[in-house]
C-alpha atoms as a PDB file:
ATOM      1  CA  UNK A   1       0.000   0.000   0.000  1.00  0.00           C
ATOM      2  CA  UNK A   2       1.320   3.715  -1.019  1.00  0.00           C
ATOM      3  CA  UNK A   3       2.158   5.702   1.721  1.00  0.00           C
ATOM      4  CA  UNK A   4       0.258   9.139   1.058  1.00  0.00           C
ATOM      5  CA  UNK A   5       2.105  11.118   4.188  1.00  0.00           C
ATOM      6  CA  UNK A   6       2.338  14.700   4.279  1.00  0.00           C
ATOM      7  CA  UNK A   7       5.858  16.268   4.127  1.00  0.00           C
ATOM      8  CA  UNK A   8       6.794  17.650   7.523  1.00  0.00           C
ATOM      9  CA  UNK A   9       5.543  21.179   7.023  1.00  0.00           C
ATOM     10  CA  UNK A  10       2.050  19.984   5.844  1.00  0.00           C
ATOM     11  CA  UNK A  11       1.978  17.661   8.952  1.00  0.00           C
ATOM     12  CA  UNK A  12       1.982  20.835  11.386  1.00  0.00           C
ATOM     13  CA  UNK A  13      -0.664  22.700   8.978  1.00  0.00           C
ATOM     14  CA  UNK A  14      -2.805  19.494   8.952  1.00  0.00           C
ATOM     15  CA  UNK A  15      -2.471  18.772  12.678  1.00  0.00           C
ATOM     16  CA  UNK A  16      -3.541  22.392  13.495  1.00  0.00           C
ATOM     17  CA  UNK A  17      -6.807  22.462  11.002  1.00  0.00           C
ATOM     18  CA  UNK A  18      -7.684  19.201  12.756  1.00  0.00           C
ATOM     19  CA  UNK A  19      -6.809  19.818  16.571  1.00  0.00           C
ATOM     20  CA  UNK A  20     -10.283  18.618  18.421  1.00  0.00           C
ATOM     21  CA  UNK A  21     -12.127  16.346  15.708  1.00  0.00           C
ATOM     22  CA  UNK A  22     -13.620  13.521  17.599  1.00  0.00           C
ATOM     23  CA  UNK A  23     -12.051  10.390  16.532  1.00  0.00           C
ATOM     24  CA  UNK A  24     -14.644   7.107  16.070  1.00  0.00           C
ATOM     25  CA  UNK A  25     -14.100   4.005  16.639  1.00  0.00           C
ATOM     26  CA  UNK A  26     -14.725  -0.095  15.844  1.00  0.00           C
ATOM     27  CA  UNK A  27     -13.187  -2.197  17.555  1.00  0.00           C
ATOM     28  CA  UNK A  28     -13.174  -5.943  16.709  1.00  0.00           C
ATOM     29  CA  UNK A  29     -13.416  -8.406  19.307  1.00  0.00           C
ATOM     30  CA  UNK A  30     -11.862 -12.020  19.321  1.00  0.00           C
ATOM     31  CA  UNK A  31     -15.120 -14.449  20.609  1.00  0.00           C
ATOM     32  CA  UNK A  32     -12.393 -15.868  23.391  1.00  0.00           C
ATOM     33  CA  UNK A  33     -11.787 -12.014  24.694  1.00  0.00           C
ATOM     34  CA  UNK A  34     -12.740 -12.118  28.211  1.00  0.00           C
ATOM     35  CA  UNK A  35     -15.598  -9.618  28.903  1.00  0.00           C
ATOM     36  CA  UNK A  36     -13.976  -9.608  32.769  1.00  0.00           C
ATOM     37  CA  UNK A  37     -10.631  -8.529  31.770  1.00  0.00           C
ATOM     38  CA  UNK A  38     -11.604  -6.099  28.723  1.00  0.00           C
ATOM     39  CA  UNK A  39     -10.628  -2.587  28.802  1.00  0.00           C
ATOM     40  CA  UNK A  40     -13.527  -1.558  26.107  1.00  0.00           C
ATOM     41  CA  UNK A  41     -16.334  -3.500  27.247  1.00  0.00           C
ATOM     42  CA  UNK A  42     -16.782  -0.745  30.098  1.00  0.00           C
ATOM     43  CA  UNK A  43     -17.115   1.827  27.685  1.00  0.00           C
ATOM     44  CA  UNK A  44     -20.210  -0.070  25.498  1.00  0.00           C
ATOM     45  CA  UNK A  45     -22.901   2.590  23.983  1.00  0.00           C
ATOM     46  CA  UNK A  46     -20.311   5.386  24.332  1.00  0.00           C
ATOM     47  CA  UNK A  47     -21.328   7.674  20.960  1.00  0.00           C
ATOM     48  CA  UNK A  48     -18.287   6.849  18.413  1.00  0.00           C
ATOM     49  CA  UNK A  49     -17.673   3.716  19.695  1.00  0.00           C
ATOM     50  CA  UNK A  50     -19.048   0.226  17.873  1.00  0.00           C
ATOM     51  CA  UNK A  51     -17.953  -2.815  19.553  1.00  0.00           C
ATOM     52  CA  UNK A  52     -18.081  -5.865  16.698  1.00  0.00           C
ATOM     53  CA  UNK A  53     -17.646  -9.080  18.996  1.00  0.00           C
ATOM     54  CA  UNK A  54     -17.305 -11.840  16.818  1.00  0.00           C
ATOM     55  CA  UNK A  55     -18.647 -15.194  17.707  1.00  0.00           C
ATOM     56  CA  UNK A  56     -17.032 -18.910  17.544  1.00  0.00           C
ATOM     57  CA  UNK A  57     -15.884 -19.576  13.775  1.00  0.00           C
ATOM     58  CA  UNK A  58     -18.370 -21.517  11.504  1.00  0.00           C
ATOM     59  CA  UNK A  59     -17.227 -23.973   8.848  1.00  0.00           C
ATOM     60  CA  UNK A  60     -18.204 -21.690   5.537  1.00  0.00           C
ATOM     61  CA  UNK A  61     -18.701 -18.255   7.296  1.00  0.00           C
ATOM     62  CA  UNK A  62     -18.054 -15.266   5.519  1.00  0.00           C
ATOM     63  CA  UNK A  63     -15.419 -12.506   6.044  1.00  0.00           C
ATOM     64  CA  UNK A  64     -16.424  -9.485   8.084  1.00  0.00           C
ATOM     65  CA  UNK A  65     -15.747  -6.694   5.766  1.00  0.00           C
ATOM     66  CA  UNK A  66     -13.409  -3.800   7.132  1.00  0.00           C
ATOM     67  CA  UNK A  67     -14.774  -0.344   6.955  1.00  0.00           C
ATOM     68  CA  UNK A  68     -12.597   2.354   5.485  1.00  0.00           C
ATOM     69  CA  UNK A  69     -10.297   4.129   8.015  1.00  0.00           C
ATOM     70  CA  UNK A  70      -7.296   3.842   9.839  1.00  0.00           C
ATOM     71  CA  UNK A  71      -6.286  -0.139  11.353  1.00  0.00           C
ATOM     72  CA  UNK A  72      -3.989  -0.228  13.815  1.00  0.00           C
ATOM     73  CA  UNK A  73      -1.329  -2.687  13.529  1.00  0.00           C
ATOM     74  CA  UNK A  74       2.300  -2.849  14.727  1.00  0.00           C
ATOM     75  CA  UNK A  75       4.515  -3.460  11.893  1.00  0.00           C
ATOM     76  CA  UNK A  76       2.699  -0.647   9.990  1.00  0.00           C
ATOM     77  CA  UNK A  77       3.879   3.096   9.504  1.00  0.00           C
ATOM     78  CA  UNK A  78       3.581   4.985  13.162  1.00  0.00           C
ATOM     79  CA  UNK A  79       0.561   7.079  13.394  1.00  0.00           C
ATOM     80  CA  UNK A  80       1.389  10.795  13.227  1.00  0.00           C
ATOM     81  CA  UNK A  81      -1.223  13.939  13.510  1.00  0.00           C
ATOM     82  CA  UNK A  82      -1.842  14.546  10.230  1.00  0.00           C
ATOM     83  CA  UNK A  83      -3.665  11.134  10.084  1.00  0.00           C
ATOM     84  CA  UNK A  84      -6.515  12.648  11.224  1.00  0.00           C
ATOM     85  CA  UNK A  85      -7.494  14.159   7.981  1.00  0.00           C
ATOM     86  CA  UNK A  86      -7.657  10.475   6.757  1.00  0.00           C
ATOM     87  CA  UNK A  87     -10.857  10.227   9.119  1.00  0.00           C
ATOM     88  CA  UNK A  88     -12.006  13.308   8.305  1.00  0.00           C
ATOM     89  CA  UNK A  89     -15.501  14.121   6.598  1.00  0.00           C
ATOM     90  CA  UNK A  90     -16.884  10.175   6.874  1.00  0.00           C
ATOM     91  CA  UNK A  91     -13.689   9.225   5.666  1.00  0.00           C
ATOM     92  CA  UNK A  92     -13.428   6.455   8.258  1.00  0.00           C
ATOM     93  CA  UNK A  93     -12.689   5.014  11.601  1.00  0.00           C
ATOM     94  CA  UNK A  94     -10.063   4.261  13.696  1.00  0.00           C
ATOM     95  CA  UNK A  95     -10.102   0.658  13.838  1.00  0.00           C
ATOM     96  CA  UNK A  96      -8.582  -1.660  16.834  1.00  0.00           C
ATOM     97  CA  UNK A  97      -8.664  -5.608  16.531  1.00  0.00           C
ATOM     98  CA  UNK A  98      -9.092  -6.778  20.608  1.00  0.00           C
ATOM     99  CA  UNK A  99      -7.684 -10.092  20.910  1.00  0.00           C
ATOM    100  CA  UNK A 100      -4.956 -11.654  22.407  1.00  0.00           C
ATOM    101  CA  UNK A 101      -1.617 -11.295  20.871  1.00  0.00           C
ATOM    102  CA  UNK A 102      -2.032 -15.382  20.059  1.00  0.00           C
ATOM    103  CA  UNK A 103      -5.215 -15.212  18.745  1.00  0.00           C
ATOM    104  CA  UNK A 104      -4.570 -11.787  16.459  1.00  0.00           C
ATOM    105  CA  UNK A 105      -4.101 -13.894  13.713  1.00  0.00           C
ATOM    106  CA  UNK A 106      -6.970 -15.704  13.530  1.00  0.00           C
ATOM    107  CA  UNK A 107      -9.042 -13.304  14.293  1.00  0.00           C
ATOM    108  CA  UNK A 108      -7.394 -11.247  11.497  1.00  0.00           C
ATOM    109  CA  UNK A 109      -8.213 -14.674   9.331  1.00  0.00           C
ATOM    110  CA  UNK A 110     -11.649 -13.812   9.743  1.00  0.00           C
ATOM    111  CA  UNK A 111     -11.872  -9.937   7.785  1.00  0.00           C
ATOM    112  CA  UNK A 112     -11.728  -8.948   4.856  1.00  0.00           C
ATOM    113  CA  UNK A 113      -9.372  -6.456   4.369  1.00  0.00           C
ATOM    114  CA  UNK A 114      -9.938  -5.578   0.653  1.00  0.00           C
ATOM    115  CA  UNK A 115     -13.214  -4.478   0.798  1.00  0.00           C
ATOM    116  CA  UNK A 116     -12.458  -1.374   2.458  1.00  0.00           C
ATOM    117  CA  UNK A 117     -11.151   1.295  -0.161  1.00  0.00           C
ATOM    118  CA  UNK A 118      -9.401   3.653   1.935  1.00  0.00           C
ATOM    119  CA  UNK A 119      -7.611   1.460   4.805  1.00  0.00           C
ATOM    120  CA  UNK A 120      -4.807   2.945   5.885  1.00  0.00           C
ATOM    121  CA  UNK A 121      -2.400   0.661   8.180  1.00  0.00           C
ATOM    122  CA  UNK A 122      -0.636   2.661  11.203  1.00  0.00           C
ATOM    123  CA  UNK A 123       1.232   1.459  14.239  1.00  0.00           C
ATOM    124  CA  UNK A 124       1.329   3.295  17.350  1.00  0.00           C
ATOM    125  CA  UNK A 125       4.833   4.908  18.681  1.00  0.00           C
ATOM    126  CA  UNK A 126       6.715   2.095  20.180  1.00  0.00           C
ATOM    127  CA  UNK A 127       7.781   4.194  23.479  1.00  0.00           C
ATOM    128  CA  UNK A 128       4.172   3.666  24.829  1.00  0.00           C
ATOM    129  CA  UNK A 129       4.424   1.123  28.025  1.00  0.00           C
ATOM    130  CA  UNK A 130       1.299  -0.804  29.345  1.00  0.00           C
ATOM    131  CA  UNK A 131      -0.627  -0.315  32.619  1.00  0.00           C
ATOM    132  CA  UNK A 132      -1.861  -4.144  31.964  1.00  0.00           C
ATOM    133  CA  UNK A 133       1.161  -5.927  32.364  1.00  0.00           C
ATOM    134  CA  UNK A 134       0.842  -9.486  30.659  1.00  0.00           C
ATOM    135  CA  UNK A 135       1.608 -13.034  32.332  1.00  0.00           C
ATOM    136  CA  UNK A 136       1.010 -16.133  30.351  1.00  0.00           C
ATOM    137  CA  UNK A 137       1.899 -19.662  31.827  1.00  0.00           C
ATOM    138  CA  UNK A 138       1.697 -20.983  28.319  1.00  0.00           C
ATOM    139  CA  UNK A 139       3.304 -18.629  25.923  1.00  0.00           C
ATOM    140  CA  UNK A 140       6.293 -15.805  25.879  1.00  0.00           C
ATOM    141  CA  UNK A 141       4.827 -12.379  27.047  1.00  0.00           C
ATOM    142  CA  UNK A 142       5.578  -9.732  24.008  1.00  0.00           C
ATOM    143  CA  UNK A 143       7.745  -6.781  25.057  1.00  0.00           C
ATOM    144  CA  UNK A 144       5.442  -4.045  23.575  1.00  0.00           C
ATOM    145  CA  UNK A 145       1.932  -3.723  23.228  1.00  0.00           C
ATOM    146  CA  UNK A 146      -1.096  -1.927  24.739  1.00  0.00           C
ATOM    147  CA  UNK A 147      -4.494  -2.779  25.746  1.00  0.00           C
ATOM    148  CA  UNK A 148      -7.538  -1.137  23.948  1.00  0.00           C
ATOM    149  CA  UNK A 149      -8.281   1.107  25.368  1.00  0.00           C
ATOM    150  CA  UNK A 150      -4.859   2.312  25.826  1.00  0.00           C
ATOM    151  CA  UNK A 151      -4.312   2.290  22.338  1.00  0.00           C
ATOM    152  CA  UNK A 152      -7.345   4.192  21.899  1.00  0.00           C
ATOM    153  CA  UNK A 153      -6.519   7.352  24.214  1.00  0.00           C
ATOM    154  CA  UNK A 154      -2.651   7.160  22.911  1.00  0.00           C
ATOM    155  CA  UNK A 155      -4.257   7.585  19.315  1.00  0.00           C
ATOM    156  CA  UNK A 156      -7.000  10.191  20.468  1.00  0.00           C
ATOM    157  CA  UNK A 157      -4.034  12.042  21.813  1.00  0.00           C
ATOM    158  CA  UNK A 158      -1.886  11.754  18.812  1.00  0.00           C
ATOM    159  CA  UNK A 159      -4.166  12.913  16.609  1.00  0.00           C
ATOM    160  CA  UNK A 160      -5.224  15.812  18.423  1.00  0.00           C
ATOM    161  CA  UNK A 161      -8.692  14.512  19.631  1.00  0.00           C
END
């Protein structure tokens, strides 16, 4: 995918014609997420928020179509304030998958990531450190990552929101 990022000069422009645009979100949630240890589930029916929970795979289900917007994902570009004109006027949603770093994949199996015609992939700065430290018994913790809703203020915050 084309990376369509303003120079640094049109960044600060961009950033100041956007400072306090409401940023909305979907946020797609693994069927094995635990409801008691979710950061977003607290925050269900806030306006700009859609919650897509996603039940137990089917043999022969169709892909859940992605919505045009922003995904964040961490190998992707890092998400800078002049991103928020990519939301702008309809143009989309900040989008969050919720799922545990071992089942991100197969939850990201389950979309359809073509459909959407302006999805723009962006990672969030890796100096951000989580209040929700991780302990699996089964499988390596990862070094980086955030929870939800975490992500979602650190991108509210870097986009000017």
């Amino acid at each position: 995918m084309e990376d369509t990022r303003p120079s640094p000069g049109e960044e600060e422009q961009l950033a100041a014609d956007t400072a306090g645009a409401r940023v909305d979100f979907l946020v797609i949630q693994d069927y094995k997420e635990n409801r008691r240890k979710c950061t977003v589930h607290p925050l269900a029916g806030t306006e700009g928020l859609e919650i897509l929970r996603l039940g137990m795979p089917r043999p022969g289900e169709e892909l859940v179509e992605i919505p045009s917007g922003i995904l964040l994902e961490v190998a992707a570009p890092e998400l800078v304030p002049a991103d928020a004109e990519l939301l702008g006027d309809g143009g989309g949603r900040l989008i969050l998958l919720d799922a545990t770093w071992v089942r991100l994949a197969p939850l990201g199996r389950r979309l359809c990531f073509e459909s959407a015609p302006e999805l723009h992939r962006r990672s969030l700065p890796g100096d951000f450190r989580t209040a929700y430290p991780r302990h699996s018994k089964l499988f390596e913790d990862p070094g980086g990552g955030l929870a939800s809703v975490e992500a979602m203020f650190a991108s509210t915050v870097i986009l000017g929101a």
